[in-house]
N, C-alpha and C. Protein backbone atom coordinates (compact mmCIF):
# COMPACT_ATOMS: atom_id res chain seq x y z
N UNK A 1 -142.58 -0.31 -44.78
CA UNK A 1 -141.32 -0.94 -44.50
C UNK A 1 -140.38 0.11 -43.89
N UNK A 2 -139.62 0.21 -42.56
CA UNK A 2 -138.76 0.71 -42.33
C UNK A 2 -137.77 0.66 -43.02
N UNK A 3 -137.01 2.09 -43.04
CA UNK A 3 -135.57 2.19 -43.63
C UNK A 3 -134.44 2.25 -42.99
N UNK A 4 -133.97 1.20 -43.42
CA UNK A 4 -132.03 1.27 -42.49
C UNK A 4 -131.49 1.80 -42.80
N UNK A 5 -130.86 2.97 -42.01
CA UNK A 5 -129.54 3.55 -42.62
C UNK A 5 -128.82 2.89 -42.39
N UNK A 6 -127.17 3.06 -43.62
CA UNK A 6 -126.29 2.54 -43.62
C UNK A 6 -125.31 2.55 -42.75
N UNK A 7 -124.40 2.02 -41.99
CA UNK A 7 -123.73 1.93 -40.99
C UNK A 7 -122.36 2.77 -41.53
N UNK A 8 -122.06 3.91 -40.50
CA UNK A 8 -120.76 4.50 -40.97
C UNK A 8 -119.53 3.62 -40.99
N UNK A 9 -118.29 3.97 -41.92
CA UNK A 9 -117.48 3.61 -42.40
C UNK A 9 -116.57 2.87 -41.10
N UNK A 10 -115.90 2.18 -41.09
CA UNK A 10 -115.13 1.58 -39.94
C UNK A 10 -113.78 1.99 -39.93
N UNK A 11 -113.37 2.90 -39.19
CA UNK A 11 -111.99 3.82 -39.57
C UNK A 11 -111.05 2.87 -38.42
N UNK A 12 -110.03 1.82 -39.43
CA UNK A 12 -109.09 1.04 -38.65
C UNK A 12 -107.88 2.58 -38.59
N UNK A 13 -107.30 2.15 -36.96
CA UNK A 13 -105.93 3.19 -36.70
C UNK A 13 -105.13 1.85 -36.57
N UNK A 14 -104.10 1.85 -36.57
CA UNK A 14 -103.13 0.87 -35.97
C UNK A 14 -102.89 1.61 -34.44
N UNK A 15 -102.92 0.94 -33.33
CA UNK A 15 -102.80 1.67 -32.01
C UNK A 15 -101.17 1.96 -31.72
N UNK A 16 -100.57 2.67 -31.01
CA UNK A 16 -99.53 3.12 -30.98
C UNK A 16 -98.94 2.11 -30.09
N UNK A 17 -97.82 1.58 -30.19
CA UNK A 17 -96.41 0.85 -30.20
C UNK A 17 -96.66 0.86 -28.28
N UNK A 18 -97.31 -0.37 -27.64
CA UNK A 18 -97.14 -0.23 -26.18
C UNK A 18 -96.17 -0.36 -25.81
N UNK A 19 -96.00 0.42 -24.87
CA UNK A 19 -94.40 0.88 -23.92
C UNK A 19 -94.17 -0.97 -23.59
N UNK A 20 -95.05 -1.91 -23.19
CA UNK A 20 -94.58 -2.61 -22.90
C UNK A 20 -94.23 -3.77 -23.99
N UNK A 21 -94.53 -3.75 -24.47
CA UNK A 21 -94.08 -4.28 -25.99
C UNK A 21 -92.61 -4.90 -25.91
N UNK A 22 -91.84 -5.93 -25.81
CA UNK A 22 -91.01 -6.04 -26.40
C UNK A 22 -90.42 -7.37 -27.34
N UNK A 23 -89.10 -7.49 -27.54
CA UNK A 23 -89.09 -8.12 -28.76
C UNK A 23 -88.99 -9.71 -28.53
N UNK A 24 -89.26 -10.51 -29.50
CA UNK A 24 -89.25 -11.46 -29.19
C UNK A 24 -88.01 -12.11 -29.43
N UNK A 25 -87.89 -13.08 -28.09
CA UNK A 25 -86.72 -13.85 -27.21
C UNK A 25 -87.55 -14.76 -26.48
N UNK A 26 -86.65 -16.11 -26.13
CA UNK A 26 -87.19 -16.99 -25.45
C UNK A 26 -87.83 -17.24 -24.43
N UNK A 27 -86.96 -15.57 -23.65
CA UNK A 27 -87.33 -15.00 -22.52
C UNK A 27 -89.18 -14.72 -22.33
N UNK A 28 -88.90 -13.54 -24.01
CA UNK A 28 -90.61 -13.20 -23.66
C UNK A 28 -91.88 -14.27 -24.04
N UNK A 29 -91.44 -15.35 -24.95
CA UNK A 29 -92.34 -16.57 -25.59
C UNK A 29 -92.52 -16.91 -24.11
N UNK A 30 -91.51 -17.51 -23.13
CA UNK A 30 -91.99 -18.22 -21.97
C UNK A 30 -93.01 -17.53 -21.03
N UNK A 31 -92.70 -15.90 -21.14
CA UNK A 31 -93.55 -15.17 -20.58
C UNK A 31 -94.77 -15.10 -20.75
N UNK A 32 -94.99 -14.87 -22.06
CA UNK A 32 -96.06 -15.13 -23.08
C UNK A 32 -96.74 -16.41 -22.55
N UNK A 33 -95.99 -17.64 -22.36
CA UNK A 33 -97.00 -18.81 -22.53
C UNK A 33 -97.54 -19.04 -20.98
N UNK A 34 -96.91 -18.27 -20.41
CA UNK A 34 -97.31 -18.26 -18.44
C UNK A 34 -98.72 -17.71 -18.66
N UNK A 35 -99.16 -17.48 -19.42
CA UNK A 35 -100.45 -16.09 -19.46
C UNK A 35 -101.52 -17.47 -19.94
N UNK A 36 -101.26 -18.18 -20.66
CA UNK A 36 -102.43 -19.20 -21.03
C UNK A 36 -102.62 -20.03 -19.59
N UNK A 37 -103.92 -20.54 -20.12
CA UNK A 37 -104.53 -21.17 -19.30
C UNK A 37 -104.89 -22.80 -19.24
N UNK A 38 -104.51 -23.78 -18.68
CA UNK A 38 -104.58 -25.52 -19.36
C UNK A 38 -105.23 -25.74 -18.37
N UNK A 39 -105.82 -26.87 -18.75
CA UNK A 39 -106.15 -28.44 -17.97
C UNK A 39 -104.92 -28.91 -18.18
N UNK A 40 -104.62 -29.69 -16.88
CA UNK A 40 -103.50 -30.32 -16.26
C UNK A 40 -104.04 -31.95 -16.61
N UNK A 41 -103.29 -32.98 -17.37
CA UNK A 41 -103.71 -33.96 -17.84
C UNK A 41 -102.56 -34.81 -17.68
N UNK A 42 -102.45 -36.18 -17.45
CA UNK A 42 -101.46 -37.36 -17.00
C UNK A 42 -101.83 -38.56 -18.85
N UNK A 43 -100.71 -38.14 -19.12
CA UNK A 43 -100.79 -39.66 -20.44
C UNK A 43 -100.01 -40.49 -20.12
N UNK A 44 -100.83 -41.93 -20.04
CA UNK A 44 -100.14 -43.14 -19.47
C UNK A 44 -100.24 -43.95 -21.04
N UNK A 45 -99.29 -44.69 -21.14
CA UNK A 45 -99.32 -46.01 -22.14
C UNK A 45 -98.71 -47.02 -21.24
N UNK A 46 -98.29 -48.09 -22.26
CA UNK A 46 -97.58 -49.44 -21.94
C UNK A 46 -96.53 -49.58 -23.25
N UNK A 47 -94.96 -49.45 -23.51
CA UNK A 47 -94.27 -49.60 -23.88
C UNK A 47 -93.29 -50.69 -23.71
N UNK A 48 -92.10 -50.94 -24.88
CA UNK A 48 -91.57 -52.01 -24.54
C UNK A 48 -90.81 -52.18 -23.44
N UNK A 49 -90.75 -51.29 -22.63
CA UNK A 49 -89.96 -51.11 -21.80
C UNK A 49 -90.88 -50.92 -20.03
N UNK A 50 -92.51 -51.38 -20.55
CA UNK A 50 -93.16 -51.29 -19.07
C UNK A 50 -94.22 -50.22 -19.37
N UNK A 51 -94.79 -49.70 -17.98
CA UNK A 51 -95.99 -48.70 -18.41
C UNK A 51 -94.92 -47.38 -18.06
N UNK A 52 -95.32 -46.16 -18.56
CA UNK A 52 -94.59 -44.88 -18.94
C UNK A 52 -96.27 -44.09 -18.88
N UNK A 53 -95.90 -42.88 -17.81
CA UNK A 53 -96.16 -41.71 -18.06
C UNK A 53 -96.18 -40.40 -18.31
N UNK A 54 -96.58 -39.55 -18.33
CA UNK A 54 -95.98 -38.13 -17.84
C UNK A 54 -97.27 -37.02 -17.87
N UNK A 55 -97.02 -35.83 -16.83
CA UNK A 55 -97.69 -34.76 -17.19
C UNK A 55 -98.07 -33.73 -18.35
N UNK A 56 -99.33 -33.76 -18.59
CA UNK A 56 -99.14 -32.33 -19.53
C UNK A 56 -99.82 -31.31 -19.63
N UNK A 57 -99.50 -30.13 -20.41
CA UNK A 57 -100.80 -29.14 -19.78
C UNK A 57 -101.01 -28.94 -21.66
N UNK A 58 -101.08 -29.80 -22.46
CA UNK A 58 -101.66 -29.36 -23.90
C UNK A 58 -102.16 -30.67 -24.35
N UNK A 59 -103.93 -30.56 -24.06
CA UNK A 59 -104.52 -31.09 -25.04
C UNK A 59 -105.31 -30.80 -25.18
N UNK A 60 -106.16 -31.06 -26.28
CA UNK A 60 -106.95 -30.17 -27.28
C UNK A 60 -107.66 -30.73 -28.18
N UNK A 61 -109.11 -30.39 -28.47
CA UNK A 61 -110.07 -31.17 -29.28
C UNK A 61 -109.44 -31.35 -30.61
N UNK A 62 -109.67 -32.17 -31.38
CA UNK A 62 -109.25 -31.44 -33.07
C UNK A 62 -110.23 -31.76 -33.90
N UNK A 63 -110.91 -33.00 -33.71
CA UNK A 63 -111.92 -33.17 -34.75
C UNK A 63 -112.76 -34.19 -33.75
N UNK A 64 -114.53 -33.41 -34.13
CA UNK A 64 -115.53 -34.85 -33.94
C UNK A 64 -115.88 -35.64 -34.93
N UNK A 65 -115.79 -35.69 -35.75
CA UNK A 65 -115.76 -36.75 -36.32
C UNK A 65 -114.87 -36.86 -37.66
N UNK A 66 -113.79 -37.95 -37.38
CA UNK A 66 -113.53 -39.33 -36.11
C UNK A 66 -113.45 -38.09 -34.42
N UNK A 67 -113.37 -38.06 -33.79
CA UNK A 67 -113.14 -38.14 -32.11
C UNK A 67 -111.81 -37.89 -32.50
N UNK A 68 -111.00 -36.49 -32.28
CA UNK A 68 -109.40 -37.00 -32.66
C UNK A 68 -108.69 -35.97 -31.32
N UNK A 69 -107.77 -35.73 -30.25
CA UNK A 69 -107.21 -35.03 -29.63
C UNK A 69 -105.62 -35.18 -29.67
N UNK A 70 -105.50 -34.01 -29.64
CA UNK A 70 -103.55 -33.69 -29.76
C UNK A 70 -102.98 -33.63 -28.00
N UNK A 71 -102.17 -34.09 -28.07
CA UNK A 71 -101.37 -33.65 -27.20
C UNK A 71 -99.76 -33.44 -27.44
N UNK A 72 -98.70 -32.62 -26.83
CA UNK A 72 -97.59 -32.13 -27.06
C UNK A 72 -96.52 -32.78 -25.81
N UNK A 73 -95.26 -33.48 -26.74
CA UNK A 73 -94.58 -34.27 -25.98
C UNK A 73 -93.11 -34.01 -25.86
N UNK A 74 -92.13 -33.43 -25.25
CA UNK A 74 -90.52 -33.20 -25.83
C UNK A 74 -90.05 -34.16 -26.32
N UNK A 75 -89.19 -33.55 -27.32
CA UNK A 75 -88.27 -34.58 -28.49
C UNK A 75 -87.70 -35.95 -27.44
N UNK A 76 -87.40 -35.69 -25.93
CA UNK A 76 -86.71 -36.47 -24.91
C UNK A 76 -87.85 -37.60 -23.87
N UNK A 77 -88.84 -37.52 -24.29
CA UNK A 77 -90.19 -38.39 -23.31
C UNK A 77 -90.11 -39.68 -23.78
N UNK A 78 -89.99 -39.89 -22.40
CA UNK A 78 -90.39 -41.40 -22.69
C UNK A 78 -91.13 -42.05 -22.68
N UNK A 79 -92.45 -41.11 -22.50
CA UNK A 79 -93.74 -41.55 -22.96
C UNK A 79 -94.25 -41.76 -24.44
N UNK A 80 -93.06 -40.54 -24.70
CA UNK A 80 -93.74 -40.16 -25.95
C UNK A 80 -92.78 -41.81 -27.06
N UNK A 81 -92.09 -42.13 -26.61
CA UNK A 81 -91.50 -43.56 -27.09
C UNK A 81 -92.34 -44.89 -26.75
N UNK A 82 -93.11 -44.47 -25.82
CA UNK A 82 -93.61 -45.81 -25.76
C UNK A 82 -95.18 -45.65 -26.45
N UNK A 83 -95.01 -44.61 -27.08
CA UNK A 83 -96.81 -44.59 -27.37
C UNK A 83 -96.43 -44.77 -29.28
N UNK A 84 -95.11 -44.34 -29.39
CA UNK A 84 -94.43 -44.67 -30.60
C UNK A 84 -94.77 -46.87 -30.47
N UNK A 85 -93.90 -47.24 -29.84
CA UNK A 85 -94.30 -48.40 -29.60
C UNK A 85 -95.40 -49.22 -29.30
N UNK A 86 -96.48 -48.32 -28.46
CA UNK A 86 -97.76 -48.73 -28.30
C UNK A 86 -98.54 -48.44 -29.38
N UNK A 87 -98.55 -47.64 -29.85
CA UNK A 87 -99.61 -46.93 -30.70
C UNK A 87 -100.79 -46.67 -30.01
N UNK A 88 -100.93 -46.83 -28.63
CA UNK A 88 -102.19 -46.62 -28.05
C UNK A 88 -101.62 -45.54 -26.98
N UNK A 89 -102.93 -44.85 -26.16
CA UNK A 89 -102.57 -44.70 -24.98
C UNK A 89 -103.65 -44.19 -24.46
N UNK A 90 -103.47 -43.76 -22.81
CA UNK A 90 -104.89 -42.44 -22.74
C UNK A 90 -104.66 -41.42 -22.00
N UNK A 91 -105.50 -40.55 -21.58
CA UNK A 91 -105.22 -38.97 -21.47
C UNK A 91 -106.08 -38.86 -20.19
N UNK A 92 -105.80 -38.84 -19.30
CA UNK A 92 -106.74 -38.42 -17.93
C UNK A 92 -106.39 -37.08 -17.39
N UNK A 93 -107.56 -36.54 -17.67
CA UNK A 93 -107.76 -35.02 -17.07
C UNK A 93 -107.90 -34.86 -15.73
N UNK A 94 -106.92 -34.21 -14.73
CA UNK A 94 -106.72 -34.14 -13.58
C UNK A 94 -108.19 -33.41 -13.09
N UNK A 95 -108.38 -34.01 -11.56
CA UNK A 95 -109.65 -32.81 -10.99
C UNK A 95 -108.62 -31.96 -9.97
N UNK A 96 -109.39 -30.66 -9.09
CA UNK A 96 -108.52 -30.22 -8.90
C UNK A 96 -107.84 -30.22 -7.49
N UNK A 97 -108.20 -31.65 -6.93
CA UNK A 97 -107.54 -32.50 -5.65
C UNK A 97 -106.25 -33.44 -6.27
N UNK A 98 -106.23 -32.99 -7.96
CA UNK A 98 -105.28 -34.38 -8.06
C UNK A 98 -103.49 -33.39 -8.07
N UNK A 99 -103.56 -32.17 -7.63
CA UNK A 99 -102.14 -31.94 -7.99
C UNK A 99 -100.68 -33.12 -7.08
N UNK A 100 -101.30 -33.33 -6.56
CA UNK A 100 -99.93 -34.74 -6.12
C UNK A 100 -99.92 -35.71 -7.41
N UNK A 101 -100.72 -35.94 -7.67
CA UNK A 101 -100.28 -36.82 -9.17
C UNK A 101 -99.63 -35.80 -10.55
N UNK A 102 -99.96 -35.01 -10.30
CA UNK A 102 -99.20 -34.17 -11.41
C UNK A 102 -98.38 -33.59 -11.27
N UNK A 103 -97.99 -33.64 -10.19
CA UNK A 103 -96.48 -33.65 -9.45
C UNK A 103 -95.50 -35.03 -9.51
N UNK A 104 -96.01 -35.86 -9.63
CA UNK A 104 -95.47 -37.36 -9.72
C UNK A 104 -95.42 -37.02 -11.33
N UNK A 105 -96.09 -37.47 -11.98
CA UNK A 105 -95.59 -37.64 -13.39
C UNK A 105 -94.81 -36.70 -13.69
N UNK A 106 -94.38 -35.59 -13.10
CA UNK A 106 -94.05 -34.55 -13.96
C UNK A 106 -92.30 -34.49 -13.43
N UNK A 107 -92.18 -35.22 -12.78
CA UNK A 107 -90.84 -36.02 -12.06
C UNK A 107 -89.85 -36.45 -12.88
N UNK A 108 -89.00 -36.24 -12.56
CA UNK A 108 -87.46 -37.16 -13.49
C UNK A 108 -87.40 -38.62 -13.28
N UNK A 109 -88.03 -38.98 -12.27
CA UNK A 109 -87.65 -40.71 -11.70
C UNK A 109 -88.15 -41.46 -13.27
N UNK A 110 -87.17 -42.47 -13.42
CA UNK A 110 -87.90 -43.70 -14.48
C UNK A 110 -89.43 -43.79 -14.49
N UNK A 111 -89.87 -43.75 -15.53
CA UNK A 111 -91.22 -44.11 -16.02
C UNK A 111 -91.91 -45.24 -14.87
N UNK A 112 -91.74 -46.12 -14.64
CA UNK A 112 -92.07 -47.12 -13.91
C UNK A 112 -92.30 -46.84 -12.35
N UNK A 113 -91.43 -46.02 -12.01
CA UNK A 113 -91.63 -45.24 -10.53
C UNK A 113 -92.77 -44.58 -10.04
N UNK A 114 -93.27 -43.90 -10.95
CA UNK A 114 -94.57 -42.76 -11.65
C UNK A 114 -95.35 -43.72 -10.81
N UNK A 115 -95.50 -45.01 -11.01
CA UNK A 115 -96.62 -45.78 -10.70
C UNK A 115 -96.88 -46.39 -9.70
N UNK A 116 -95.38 -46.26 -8.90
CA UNK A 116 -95.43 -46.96 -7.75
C UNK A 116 -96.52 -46.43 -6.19
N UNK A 117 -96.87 -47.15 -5.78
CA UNK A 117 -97.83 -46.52 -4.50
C UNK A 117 -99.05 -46.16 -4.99
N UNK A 118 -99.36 -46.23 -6.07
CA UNK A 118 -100.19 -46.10 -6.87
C UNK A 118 -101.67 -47.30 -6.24
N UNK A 119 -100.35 -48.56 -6.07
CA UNK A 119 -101.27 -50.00 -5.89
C UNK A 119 -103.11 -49.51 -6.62
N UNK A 120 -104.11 -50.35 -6.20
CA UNK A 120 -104.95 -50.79 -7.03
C UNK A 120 -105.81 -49.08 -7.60
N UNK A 121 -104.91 -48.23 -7.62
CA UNK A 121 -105.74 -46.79 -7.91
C UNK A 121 -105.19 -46.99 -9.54
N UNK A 122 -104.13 -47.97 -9.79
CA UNK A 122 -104.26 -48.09 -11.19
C UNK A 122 -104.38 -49.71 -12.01
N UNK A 123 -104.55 -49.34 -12.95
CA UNK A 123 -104.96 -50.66 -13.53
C UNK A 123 -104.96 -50.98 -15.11
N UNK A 124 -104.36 -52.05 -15.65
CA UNK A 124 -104.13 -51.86 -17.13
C UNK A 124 -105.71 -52.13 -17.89
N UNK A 125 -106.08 -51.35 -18.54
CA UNK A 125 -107.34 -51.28 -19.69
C UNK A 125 -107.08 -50.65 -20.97
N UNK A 126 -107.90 -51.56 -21.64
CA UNK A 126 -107.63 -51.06 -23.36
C UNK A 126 -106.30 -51.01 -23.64
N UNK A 127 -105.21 -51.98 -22.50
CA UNK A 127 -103.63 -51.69 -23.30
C UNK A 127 -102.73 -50.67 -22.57
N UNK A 128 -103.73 -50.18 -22.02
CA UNK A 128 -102.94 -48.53 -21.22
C UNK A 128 -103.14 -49.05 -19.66
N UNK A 129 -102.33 -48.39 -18.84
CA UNK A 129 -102.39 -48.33 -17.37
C UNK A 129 -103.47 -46.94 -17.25
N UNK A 130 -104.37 -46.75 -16.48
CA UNK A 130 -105.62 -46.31 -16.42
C UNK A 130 -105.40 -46.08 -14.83
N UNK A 131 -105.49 -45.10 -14.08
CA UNK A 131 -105.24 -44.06 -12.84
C UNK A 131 -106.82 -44.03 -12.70
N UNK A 132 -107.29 -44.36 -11.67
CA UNK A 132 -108.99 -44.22 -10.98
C UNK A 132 -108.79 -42.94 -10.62
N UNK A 133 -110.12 -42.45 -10.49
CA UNK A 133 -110.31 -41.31 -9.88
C UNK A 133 -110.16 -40.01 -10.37
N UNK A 134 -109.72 -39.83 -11.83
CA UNK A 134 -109.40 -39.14 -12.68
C UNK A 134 -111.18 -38.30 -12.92
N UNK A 135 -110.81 -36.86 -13.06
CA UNK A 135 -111.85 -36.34 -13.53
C UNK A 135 -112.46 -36.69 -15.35
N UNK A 136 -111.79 -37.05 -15.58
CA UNK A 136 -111.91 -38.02 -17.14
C UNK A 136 -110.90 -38.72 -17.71
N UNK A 137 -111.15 -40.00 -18.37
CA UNK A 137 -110.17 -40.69 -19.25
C UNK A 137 -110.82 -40.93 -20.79
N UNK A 138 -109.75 -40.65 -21.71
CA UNK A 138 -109.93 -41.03 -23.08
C UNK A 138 -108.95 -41.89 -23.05
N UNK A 139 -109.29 -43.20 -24.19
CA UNK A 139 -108.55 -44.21 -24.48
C UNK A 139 -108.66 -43.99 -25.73
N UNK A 140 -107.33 -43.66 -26.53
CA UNK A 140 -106.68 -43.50 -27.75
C UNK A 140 -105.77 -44.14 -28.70
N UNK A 141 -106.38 -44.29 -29.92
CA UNK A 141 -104.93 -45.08 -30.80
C UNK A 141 -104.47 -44.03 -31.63
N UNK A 142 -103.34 -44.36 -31.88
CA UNK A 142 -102.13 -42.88 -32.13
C UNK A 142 -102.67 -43.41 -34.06
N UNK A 143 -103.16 -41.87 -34.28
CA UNK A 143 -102.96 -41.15 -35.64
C UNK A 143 -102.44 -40.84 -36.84
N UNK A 144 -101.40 -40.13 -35.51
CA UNK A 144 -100.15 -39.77 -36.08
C UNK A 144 -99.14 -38.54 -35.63
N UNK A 145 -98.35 -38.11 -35.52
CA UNK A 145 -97.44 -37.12 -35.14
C UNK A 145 -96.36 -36.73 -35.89
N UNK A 146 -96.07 -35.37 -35.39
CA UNK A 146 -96.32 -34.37 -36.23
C UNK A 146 -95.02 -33.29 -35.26
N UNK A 147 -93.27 -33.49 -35.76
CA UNK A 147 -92.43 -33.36 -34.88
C UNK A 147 -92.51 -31.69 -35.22
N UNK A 148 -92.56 -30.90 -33.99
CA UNK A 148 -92.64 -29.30 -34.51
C UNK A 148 -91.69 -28.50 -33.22
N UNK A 149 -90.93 -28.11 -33.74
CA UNK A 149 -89.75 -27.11 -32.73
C UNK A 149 -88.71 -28.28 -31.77
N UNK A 150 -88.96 -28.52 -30.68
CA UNK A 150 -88.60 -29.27 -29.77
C UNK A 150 -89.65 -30.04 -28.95
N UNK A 151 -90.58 -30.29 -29.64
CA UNK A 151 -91.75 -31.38 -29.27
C UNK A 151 -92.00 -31.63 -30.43
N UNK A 152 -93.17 -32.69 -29.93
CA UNK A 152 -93.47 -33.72 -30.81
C UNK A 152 -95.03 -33.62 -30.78
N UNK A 153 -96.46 -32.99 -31.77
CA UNK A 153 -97.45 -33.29 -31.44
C UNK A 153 -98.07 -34.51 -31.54
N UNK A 154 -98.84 -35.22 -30.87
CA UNK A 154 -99.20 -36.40 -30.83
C UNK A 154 -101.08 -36.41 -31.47
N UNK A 155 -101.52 -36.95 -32.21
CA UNK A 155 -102.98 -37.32 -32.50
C UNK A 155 -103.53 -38.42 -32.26
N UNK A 156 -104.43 -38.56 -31.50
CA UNK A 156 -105.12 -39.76 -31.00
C UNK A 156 -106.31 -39.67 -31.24
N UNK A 157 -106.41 -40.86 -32.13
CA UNK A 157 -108.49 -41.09 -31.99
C UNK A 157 -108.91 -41.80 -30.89
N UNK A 158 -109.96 -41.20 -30.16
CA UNK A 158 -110.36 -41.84 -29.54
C UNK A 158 -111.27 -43.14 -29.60
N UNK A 159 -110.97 -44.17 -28.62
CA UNK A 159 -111.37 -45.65 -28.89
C UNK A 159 -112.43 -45.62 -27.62
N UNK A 160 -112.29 -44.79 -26.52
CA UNK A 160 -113.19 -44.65 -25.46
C UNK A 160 -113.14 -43.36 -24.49
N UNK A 161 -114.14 -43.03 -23.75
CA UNK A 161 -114.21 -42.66 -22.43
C UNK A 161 -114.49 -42.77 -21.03
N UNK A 162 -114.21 -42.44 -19.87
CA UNK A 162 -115.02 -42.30 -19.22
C UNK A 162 -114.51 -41.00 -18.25
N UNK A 163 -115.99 -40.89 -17.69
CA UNK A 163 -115.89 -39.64 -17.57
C UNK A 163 -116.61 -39.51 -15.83
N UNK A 164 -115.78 -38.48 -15.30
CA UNK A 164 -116.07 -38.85 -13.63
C UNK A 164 -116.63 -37.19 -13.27
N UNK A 165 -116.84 -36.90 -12.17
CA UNK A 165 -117.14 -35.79 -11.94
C UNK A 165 -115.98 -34.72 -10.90
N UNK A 166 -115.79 -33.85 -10.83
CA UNK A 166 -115.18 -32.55 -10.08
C UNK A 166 -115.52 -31.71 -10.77
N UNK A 167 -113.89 -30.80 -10.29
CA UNK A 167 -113.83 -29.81 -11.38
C UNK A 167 -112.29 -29.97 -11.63
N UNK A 168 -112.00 -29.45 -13.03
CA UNK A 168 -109.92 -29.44 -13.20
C UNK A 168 -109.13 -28.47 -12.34
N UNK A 169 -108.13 -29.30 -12.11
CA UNK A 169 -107.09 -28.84 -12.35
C UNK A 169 -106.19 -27.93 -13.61
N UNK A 170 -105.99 -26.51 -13.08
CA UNK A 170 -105.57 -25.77 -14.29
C UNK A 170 -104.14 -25.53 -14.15
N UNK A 171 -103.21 -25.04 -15.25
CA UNK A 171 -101.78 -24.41 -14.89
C UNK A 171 -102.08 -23.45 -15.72
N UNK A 172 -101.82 -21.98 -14.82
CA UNK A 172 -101.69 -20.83 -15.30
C UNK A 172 -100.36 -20.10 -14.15
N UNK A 173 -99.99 -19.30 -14.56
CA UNK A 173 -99.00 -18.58 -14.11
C UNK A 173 -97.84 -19.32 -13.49
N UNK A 174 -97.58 -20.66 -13.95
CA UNK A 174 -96.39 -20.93 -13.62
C UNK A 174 -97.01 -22.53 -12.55
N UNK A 175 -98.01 -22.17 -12.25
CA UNK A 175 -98.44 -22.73 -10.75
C UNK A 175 -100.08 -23.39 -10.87
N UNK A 176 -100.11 -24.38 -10.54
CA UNK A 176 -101.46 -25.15 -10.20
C UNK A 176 -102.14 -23.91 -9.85
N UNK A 177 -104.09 -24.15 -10.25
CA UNK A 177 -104.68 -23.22 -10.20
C UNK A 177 -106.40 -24.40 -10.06
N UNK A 178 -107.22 -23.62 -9.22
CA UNK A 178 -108.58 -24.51 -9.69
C UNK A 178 -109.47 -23.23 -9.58
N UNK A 179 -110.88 -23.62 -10.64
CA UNK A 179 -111.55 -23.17 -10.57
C UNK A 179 -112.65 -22.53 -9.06
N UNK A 180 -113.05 -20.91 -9.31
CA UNK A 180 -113.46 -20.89 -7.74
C UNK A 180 -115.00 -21.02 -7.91
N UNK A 181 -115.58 -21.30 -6.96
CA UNK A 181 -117.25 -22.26 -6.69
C UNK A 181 -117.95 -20.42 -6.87
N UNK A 182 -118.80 -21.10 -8.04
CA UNK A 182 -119.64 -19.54 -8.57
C UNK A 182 -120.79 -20.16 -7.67
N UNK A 183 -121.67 -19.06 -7.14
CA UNK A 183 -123.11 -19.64 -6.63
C UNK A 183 -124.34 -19.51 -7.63
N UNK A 184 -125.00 -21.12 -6.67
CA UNK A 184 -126.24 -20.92 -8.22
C UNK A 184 -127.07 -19.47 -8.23
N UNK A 185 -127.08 -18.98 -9.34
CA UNK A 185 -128.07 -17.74 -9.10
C UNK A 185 -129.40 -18.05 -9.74
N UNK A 186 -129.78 -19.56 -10.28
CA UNK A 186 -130.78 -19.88 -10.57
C UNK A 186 -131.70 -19.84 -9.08
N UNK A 187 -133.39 -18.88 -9.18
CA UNK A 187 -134.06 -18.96 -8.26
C UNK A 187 -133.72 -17.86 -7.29
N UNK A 188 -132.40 -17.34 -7.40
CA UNK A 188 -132.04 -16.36 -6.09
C UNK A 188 -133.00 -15.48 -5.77
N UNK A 189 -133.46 -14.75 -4.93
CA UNK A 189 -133.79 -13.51 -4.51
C UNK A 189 -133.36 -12.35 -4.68
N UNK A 190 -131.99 -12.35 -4.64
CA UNK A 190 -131.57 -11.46 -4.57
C UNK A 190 -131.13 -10.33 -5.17
């Protein structure tokens, strides 16, 4: 039987104080959150007041089983009121030809505007207004939410999908971003 030696001791330093380091302010959190990386996603419902959307760049698995995803809404959305009222809604993940639509939702105009010119690229299903052409849609009934800082997180189980092909749409640094085309290196030569 071979013998293992024991692995030397693991000597933690704390690293010294980076020059760029500084303190936290709203200033540096926003800075901070420019550095992450999203899928760019459109949540549509139907409220008492008509169909309501808006852009977002936070959503996020939480549980498979049930199927459950969060998304994050300001205390001021009026999406986020009509999904209060709906209890339903769904989440379509932008591909990365769709930044004109995530430019539209992400608009001040009334909820109802969002949709206009839209004609038959949208369509009401499962309760929700539903945008074709979407690199994916989940159809969701609300959970529950969960009011934290100046948003509101939202939980949705999912009731369906479907699911289309591209690639996303990302927001990093402030600014729309898409993934760049890796080549297959399955088989290469080279």
């Amino acid at each position: 039987m071979t013998e293992i030696s024991p692995l030397p001791p693991i000597e933690l330093a704390l690293a010294p104080i980076d020059s760029t380091m500084s303190e936290m302010s709203e200033d540096s959190f926003r800075e901070y959150c420019r550095k992450l990386s999203a899928g760019v996603a459109v949540v549509t419902t139907c409220g008492a007041s008509g169909w309501a959307g808006t852009t977002v760049s936070t959503v996020t698995s939480v549980s498979m089983d049930p199927p459950i995803l969060l998304c994050c809404f300001s205390l001021r959305s009026r999406t986020l009121t009509a999904i209060q009222q709906s209890r339903r809604f769904a989440i379509h993940l932008l591909a990365d030809e769709q930044r004109d639509l995530a430019d539209r939702f992400s608009r001040p105009p009334n909820d109802g505007a969002r949709f206009e010119d839209l004609g038959s690229g949208v369509r009401l299903s499962h309760g929700t207004p539903v945008i074709s052409g979407t690199l994916a849609v989940a159809w969701c009934d609300l959970r529950s939410m969960e009011e934290v800082g100046d948003h509101v997180v939202v939980y949705g189980r999912l009731t369906a999908v479907r699911i289309g092909h591209g690639r996303p749409l990302l927001w990093h640094e402030s600014s729309y971003q898409a993934l760049e085309e890796q080549p297959d290196l399955i088989g290469s030569t080279a």
